[in-house]
Protein backbone atom coordinates (compact mmCIF):
# COMPACT_ATOMS: atom_id res chain seq x y z
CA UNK A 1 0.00 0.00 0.00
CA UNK A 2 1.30 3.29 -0.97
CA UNK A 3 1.45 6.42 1.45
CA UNK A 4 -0.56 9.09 0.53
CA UNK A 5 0.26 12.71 -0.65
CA UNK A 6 -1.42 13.59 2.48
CA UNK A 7 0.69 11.44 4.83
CA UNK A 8 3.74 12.08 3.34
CA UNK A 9 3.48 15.82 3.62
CA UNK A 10 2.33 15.47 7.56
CA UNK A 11 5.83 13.24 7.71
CA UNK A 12 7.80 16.06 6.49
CA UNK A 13 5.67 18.98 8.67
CA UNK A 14 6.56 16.37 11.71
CA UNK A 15 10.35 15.75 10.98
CA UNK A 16 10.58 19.96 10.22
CA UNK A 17 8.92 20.43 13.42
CA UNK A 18 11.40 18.10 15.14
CA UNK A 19 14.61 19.77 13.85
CA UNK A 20 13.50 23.13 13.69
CA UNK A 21 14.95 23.63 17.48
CA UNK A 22 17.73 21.87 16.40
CA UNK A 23 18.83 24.05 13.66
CA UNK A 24 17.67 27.11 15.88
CA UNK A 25 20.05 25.82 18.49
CA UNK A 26 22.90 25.43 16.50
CA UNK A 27 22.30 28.82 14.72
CA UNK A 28 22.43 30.58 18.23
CA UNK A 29 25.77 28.80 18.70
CA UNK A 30 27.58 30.00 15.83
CA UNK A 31 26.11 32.86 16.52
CA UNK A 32 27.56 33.11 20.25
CA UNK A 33 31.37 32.19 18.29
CA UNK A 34 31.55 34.38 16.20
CA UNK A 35 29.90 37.28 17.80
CA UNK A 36 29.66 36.98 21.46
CA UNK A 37 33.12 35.14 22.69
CA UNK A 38 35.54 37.79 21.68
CA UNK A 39 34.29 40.29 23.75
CA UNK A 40 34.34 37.83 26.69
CA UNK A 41 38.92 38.45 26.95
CA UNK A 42 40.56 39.00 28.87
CA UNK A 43 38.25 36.34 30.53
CA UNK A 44 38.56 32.58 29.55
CA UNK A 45 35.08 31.32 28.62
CA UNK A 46 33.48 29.00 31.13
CA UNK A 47 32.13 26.70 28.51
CA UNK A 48 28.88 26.50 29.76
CA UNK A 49 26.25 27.49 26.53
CA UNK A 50 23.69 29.54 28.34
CA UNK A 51 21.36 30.97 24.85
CA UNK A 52 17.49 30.86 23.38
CA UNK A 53 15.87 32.11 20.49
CA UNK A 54 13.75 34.82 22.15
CA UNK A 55 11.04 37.16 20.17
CA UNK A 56 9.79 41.04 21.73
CA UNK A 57 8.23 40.55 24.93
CA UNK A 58 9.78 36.93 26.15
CA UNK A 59 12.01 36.68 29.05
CA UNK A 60 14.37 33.72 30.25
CA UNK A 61 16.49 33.18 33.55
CA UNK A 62 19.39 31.25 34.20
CA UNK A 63 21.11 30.43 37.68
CA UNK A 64 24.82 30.94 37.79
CA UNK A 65 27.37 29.99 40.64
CA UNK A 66 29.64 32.17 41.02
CA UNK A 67 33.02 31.05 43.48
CA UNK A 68 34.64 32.82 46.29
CA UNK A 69 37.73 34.72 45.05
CA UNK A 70 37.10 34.66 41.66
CA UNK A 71 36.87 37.26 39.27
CA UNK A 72 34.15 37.06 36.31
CA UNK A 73 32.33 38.75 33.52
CA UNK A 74 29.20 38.18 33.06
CA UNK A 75 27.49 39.07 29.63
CA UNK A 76 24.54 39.02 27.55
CA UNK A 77 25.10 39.26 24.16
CA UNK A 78 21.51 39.50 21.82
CA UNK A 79 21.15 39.21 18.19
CA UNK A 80 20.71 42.84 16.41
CA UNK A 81 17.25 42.17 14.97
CA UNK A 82 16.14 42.44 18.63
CA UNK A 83 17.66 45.39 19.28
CA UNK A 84 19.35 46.32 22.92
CA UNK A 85 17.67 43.33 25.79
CA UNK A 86 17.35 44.82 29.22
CA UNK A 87 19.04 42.06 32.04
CA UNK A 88 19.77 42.26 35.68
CA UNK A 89 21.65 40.10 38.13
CA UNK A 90 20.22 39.40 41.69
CA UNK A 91 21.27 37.47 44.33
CA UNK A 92 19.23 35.37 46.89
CA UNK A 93 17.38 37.65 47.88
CA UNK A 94 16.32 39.24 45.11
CA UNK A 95 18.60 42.19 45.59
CA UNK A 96 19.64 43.56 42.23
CA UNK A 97 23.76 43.38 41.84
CA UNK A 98 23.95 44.88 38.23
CA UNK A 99 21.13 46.30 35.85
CA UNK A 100 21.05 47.03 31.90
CA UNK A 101 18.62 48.80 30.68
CA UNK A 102 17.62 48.79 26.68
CA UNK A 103 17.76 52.77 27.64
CA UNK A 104 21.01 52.77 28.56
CA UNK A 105 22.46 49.36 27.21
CA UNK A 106 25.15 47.80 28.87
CA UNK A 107 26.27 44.24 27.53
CA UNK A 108 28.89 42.90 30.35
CA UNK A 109 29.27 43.30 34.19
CA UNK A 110 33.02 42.55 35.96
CA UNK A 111 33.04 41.65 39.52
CA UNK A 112 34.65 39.38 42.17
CA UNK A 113 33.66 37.42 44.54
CA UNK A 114 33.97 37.75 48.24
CA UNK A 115 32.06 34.06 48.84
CA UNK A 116 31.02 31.33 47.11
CA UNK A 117 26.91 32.09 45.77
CA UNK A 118 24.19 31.47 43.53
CA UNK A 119 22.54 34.49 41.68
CA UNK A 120 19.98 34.87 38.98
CA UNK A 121 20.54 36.15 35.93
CA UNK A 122 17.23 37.34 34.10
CA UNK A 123 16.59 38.53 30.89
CA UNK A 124 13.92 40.56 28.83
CA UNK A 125 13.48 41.34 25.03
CA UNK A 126 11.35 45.06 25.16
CA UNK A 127 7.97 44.31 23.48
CA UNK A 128 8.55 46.36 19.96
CA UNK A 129 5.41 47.98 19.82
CA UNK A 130 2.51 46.28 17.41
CA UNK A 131 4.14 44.88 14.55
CA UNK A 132 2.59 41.93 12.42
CA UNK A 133 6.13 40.44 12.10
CA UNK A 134 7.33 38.76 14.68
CA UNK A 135 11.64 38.52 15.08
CA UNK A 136 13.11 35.73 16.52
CA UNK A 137 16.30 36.28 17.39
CA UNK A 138 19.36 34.26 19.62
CA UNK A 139 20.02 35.80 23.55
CA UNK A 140 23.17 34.41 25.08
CA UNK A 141 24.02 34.56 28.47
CA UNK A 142 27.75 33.92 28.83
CA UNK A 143 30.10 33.91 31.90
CA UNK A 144 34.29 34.32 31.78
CA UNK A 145 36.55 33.90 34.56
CA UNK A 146 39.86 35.09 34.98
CA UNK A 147 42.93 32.40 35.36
């Protein structure tokens, strides 16, 4: 029995569907290599890939350890067809560490550690407005550390 026209296109819809994040994943990466890492020196990457496609109005968080003594840079590096992201970095308790606003853009944040701790970083793409287009575009969150 052959397969239909029919079944054979819902095949193909299902397989796209399935490596659609793949592609989008790999896309951010290169992305991130090319685009991102070299403003991470004097800091040696962590290795730890930290990205997602956002679109206007989408947030993400990620929870970083951070060790005592160390000295970091933390940055958030977006894709230009989403223009400047707004982030922050809180610890615990909520208490805000750093903030970049889209206002007043800032894309990396030095410090060093006086104990060992787990803070939040979060991260917002400004809603554009109504637009009938929708932009998808890659948001890394990368850390560096200095040897």
């Amino acid at each position: 029995m052959r397969p239909s026209h029919k079944t054979l296109g819902n095949l193909a819809f299902a397989g796209a569907m399935l490596i659609a994040p793949l592609l989008a994943d790999a896309q951010c990466k290169s992305f991130v290599k090319h685009q991102c890492l070299p403003d991470l020196a004097p800091y040696k990457f962590n290795e730890q890939f930290n990205g997602a496609q956002l679109a206007p109005g989408e947030d993400a968080e990620v929870n970083l350890t951070f060790f005592s003594g160390q000295e970091y840079r933390v940055m958030v590096c977006a894709h230009p067809i989403l223009g400047e992201v707004n982030w922050k970095l809180v610890d615990g308790a909520n208490k805000i560490i750093f903030e970049s606003l889209a206002d007043d853009p800032k894309h990396y944040f030095d410090l060093k550690m006086a104990s060992t701790q787990q803070l939040k970083l979060q991260v917002w793409v400004p809603d554009q407005g109504s637009s009938d287009m929708v932009h998808l575009g890659c948001v890394a969150i990368l850390v560096g550390f200095k040897e």
